[in-house]
Protein backbone atom coordinates (compact mmCIF):
# COMPACT_ATOMS: atom_id res chain seq x y z
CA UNK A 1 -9.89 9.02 -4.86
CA UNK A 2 -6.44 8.66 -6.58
CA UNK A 3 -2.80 9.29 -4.83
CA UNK A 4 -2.52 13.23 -4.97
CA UNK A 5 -0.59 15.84 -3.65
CA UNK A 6 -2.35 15.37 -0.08
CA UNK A 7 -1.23 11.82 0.03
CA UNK A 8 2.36 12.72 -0.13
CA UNK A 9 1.95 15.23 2.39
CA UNK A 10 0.47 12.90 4.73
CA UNK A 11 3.59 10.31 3.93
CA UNK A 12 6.02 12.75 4.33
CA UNK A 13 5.32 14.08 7.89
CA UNK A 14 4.08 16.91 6.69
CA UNK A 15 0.43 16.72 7.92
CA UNK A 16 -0.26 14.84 10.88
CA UNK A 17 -3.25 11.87 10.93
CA UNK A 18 -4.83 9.32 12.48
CA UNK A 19 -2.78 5.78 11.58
CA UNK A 20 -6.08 4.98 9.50
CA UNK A 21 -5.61 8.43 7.47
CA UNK A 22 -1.52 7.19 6.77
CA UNK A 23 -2.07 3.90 6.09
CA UNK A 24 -4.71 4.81 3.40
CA UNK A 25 -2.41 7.36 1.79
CA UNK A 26 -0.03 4.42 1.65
CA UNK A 27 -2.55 2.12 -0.24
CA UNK A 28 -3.28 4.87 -2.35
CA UNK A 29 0.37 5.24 -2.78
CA UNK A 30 0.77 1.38 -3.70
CA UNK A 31 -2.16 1.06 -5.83
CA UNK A 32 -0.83 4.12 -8.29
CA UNK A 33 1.31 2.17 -9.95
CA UNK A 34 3.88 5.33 -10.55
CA UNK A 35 4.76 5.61 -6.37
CA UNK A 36 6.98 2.46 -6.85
CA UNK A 37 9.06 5.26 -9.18
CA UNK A 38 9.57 7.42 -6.36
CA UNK A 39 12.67 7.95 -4.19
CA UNK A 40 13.69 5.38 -1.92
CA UNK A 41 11.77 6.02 1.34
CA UNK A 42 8.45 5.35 -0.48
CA UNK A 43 9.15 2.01 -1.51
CA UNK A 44 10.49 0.38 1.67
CA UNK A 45 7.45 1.90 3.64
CA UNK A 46 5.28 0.40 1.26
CA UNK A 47 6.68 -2.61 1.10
CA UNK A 48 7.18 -2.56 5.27
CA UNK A 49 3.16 -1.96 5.24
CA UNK A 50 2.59 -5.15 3.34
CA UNK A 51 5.23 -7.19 5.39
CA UNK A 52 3.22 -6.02 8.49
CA UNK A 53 -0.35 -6.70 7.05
CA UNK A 54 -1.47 -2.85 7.08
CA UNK A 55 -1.76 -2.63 3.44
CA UNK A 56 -2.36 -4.67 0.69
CA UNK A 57 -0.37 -5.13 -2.98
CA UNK A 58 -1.96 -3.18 -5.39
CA UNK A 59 -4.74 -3.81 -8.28
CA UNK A 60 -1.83 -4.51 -11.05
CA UNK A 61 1.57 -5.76 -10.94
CA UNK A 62 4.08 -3.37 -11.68
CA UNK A 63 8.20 -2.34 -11.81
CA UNK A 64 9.79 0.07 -9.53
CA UNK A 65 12.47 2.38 -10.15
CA UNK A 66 15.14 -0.28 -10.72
CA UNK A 67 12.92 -2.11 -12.97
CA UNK A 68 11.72 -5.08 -10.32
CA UNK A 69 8.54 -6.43 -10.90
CA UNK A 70 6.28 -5.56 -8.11
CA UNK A 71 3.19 -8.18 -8.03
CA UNK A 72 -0.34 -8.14 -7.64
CA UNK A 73 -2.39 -8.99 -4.75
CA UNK A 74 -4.07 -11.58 -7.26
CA UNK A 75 -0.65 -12.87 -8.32
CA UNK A 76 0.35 -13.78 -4.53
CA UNK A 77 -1.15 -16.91 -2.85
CA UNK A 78 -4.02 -15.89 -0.55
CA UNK A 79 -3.12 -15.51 3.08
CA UNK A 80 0.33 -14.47 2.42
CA UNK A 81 2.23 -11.14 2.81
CA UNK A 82 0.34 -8.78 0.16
CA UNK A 83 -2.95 -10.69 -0.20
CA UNK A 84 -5.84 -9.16 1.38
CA UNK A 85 -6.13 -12.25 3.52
CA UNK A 86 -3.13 -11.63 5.08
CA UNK A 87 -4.76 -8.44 6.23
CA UNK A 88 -7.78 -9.71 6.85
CA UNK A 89 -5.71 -12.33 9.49
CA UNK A 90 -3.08 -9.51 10.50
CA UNK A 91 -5.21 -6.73 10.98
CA UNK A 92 -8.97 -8.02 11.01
CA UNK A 93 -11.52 -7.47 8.79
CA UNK A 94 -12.70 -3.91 9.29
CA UNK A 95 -9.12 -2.85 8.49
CA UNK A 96 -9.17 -5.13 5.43
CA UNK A 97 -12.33 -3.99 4.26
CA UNK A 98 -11.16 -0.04 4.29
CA UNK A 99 -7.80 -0.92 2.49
CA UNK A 100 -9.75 -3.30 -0.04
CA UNK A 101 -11.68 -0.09 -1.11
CA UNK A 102 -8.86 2.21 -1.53
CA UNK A 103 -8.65 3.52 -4.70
């Protein structure tokens, strides 16, 4: 299922969910390449996710609002920040598993 309107509910503080529930919305959030556009607050929680190993980089490289390229998972070394192996090692592999198959 793609980022929607429920996913920014969820990441606003609007709806209150289980830490899985956010932290899926977020991957959602960072796979849709167009979240990186958003105000502010969405990019440094996305990018504080992957710095703590919750979630992943997304599918495709992309550019955020300033025009920065954001990377892949694919175009960072394996086992560090944004790879799924650094989930996989920061958060085990049951989390790693649910954030690989965010959509």
């Amino acid at each position: 299922m793609a980022f929607d309107l429920h996913d920014i509910e969820v990441l606003e503080g609007n709806e209150e969910v289980e830490t899985e529930a956010y932290f899926t919305a977020l991957q959602k959030a960072i796979n849709s390449l167009e979240a990186w556009k958003f105000q502010g607050s969405y990019g440094r929680a996305m990018m504080e996710a992957i710095k703590a190993g919750y979630c992943a980089l997304g599918r495709s490289s992309t550019r955020d609002y300033y025009g920065n390229r954001i990377p892949s998972r694919t175009d960072v070394e394996p086992g560090t920040k944004g790879s799924l192996e650094f989930v996989r090692t920061s958060m085990g592999d049951d989390w790693a598993n649910m954030i690989e198959g965010v959509e």
